[in-house]
Protein backbone atom coordinates (compact mmCIF):
# COMPACT_ATOMS: atom_id res chain seq x y z
CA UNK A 1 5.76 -26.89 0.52
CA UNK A 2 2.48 -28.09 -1.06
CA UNK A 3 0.43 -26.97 1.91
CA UNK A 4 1.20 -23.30 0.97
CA UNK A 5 -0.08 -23.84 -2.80
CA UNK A 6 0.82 -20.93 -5.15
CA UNK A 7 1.19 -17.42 -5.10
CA UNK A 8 -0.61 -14.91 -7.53
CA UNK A 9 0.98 -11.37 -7.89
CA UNK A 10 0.32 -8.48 -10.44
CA UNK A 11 3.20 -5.47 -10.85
CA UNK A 12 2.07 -2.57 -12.48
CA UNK A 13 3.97 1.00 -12.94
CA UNK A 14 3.26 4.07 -14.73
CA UNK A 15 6.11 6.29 -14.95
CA UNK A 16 4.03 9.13 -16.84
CA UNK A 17 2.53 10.06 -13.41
CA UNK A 18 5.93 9.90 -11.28
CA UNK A 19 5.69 13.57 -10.48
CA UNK A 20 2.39 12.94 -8.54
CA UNK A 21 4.58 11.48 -5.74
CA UNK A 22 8.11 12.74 -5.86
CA UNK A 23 11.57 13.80 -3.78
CA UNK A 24 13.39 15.44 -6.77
CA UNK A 25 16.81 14.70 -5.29
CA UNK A 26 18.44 12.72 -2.48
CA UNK A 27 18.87 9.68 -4.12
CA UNK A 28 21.01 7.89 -7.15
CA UNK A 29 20.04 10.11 -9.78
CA UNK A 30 20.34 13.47 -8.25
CA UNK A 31 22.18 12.77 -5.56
CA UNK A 32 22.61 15.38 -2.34
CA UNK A 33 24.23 18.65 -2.89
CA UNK A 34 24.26 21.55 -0.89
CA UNK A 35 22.04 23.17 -3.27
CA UNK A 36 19.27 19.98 -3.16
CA UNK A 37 19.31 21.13 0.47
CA UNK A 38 18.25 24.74 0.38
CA UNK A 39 14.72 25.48 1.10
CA UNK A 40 12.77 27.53 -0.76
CA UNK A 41 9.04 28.57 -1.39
CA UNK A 42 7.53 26.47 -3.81
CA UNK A 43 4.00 27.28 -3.87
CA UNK A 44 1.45 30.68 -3.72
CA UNK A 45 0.45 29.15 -0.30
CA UNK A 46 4.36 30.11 0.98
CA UNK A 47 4.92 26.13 1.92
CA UNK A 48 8.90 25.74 2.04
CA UNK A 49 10.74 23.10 1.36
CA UNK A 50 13.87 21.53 0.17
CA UNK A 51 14.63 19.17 -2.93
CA UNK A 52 15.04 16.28 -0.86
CA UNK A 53 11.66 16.92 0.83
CA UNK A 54 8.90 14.48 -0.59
CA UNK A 55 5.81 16.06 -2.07
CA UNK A 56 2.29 14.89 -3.33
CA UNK A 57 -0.28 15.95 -5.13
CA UNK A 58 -2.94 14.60 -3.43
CA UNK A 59 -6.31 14.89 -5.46
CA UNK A 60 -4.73 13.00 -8.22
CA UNK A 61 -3.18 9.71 -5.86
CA UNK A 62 -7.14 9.88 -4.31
CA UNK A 63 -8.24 9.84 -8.22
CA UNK A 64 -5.76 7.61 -9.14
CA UNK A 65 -6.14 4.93 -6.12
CA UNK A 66 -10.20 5.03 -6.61
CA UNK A 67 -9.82 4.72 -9.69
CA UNK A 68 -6.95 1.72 -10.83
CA UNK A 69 -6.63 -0.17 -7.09
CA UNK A 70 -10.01 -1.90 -7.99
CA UNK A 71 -9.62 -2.80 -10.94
CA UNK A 72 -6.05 -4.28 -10.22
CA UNK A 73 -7.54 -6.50 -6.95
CA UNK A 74 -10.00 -8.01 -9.77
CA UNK A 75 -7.89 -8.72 -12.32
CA UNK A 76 -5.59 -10.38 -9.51
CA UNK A 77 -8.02 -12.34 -8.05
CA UNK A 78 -9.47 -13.21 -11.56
CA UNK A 79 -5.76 -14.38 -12.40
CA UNK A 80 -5.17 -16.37 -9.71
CA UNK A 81 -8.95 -17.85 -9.51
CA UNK A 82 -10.39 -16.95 -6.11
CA UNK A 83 -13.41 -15.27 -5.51
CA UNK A 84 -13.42 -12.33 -2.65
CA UNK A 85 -15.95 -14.73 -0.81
CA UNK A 86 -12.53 -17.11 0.16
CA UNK A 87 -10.35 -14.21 1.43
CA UNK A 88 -10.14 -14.11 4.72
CA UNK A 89 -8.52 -11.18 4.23
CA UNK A 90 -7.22 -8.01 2.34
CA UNK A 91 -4.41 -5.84 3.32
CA UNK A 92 -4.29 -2.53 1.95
CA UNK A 93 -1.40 0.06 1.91
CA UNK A 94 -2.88 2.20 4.85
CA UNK A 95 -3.16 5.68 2.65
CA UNK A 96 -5.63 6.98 4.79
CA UNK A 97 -9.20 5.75 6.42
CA UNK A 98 -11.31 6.70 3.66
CA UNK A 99 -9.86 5.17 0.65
CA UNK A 100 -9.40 1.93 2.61
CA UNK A 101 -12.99 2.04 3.56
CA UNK A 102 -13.53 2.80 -0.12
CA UNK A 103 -11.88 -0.12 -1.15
CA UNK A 104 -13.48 -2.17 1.24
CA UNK A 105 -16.97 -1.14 0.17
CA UNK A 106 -16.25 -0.66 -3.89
CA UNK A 107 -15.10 -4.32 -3.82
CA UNK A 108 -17.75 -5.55 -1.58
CA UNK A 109 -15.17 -6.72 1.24
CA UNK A 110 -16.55 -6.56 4.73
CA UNK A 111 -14.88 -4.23 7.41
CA UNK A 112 -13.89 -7.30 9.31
CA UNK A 113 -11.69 -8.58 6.84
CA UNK A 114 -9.97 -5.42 6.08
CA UNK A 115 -7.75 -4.94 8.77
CA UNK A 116 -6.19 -1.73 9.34
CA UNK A 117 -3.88 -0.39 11.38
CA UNK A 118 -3.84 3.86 10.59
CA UNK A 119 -5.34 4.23 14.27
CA UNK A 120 -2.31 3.18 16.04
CA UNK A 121 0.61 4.41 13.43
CA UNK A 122 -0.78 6.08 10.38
CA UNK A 123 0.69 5.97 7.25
CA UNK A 124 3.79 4.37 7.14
CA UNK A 125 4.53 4.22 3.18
CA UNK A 126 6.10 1.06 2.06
CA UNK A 127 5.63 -1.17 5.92
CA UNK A 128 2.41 -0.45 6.34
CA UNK A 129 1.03 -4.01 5.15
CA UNK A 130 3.34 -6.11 6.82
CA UNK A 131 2.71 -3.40 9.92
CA UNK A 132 -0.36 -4.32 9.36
CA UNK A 133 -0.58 -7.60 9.50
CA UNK A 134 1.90 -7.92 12.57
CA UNK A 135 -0.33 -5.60 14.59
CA UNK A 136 -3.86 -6.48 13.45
CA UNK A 137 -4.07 -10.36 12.28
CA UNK A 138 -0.73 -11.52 14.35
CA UNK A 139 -3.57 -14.59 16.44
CA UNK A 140 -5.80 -14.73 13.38
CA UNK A 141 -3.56 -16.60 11.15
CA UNK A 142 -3.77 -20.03 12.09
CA UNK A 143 -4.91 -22.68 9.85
CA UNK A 144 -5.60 -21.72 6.12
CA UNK A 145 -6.13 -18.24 5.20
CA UNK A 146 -6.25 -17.09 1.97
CA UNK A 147 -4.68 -13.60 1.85
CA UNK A 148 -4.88 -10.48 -0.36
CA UNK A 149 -2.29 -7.62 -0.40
CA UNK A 150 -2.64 -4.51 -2.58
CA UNK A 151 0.04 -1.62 -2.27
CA UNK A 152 0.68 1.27 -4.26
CA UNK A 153 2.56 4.80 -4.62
CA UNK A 154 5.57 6.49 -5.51
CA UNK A 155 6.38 5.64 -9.41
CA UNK A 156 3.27 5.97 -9.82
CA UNK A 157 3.22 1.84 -9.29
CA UNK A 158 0.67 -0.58 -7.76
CA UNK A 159 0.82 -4.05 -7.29
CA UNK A 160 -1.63 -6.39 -5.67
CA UNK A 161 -0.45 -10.44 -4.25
CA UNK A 162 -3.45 -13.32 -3.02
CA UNK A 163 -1.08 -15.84 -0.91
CA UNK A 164 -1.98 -18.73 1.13
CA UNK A 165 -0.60 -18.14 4.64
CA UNK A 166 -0.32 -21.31 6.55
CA UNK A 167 -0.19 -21.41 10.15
CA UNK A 168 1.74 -18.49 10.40
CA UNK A 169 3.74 -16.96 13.30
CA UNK A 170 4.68 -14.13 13.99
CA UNK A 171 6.89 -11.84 15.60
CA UNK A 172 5.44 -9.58 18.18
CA UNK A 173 5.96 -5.59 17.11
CA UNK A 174 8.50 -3.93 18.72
CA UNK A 175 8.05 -0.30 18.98
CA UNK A 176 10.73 2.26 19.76
């Protein structure tokens, strides 16, 4: 409906960096053999693992995420013509404390309105927004709030969303 307004969203991938987050096999392309499964060493520090196993390099996502996450939340806020003064909130992917906290401070957000939820389930790769906002802002969505969500990994691909949640409920978390 009209109360909701519109939605703003910006996609962005860049498949030149896919090996900095990777499972090499398991899936549609190289699917699971017996040989995907065998473990091996794959590094000087003796680390085993399979084919199927997924793998990071972790300085670069840091670089990366400092570095592009940023600039993405301000050209999607710029797009959809809100200043970070009307959020009431922004949602990161839950990476890891200090990048959020990065984020937060790099774009001038206060703590308050970046919500996160890595103290009670740590990362959680792709459900850790809507984890997030189930577990942290499930009361504080009532009347009007405009919303930011900004995500990003394996591809390498990032995509940030500013939505107007309405009066929103909620299911309570469920956790097995």
């Amino acid at each position: 409906g009209e109360q909701y307004g519109k939605s703003y969203f910006t996609l962005q991938s860049d498949g030149s960096r896919e090996s900095l987050i990777k499972i090499d096999a398991g899936g549609y392309r190289n699917p699971s053999t017996p040989e995907t499964l065998k473990e091996k060493v794959v590094d000087e520090h003796g680390n085993i693992r399979t084919d199927e196993h997924g793998y990071m390099k972790g300085a670069d996502v840091f670089n990366f995420v400092l570095r592009e996450i940023p600039k993405n939340v301000k050209s999607t806020l710029k797009l959809a013509g809100v200043e970070k003064e009307e959020l009431g909130y922004a949602v990161f992917h839950q990476a890891n404390q200090y990048m959020n906290a990065y984020l937060g401070k790099k774009l001038k957000l206060p703590p308050e309105k970046t919500p996160t939820s890595l103290h009670r389930f740590g990362n959680t790769s792709s459900v850790s927004i809507p984890i997030t906002i189930v577990s942290e802002l499930k009361d504080k969505l009532q009347g009007k709030n405009k919303t930011l969500l900004s995500g990003f990994g394996v591809g390498l691909s990032w995509a940030s969303a500013v939505l107007n949640l309405v009066d929103c409920s909620l299911s309570e978390l469920i956790e097995i």
